[in-house]
Protein backbone atom coordinates (compact mmCIF):
# COMPACT_ATOMS: atom_id res chain seq x y z
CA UNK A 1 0.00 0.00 0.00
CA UNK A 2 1.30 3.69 -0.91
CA UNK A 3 0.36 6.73 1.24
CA UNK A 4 1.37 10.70 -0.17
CA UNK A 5 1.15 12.86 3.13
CA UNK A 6 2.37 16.22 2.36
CA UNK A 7 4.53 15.07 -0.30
CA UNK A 8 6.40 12.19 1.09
CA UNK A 9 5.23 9.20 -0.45
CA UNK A 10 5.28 6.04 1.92
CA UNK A 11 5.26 2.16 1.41
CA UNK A 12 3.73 -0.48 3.74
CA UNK A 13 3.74 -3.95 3.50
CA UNK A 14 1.82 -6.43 5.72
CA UNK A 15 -0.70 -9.62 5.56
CA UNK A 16 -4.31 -9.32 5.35
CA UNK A 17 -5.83 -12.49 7.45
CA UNK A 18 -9.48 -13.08 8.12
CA UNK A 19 -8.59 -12.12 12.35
CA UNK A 20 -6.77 -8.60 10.97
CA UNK A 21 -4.04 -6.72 8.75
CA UNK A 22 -0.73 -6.33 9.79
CA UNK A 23 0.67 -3.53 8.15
CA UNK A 24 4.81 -2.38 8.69
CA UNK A 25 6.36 0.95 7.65
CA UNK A 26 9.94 -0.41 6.27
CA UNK A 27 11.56 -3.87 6.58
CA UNK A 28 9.75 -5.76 9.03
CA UNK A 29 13.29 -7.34 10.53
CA UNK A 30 14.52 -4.04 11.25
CA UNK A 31 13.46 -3.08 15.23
CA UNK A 32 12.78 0.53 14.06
CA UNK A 33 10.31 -0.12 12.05
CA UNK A 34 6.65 0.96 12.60
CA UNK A 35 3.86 -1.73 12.99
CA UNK A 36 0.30 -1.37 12.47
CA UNK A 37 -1.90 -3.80 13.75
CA UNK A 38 -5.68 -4.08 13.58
CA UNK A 39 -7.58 -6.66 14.55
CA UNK A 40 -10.88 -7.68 13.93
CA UNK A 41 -13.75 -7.40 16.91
């Protein structure tokens, strides 16, 4: 997925499951790097 946001254009990449998405903000390896999770109610 691709975001703009005041000009800086950013990637995600994650899973989409049938429980959530997972969704991280740069390499998922790298300890820095943002995670969204979202789970499903």
């Amino acid at each position: 997925m691709k975001e703009k946001f005041m000009g800086i254009e950013n990637v995600y990449k994650g899973t989409i499951t049938d429980t959530g998405l997972d969704l991280f903000l740069g390499d998922p390896d790298n300890q820095f790097t943002f995670e969204y999770v979202y789970k499903k109610i």
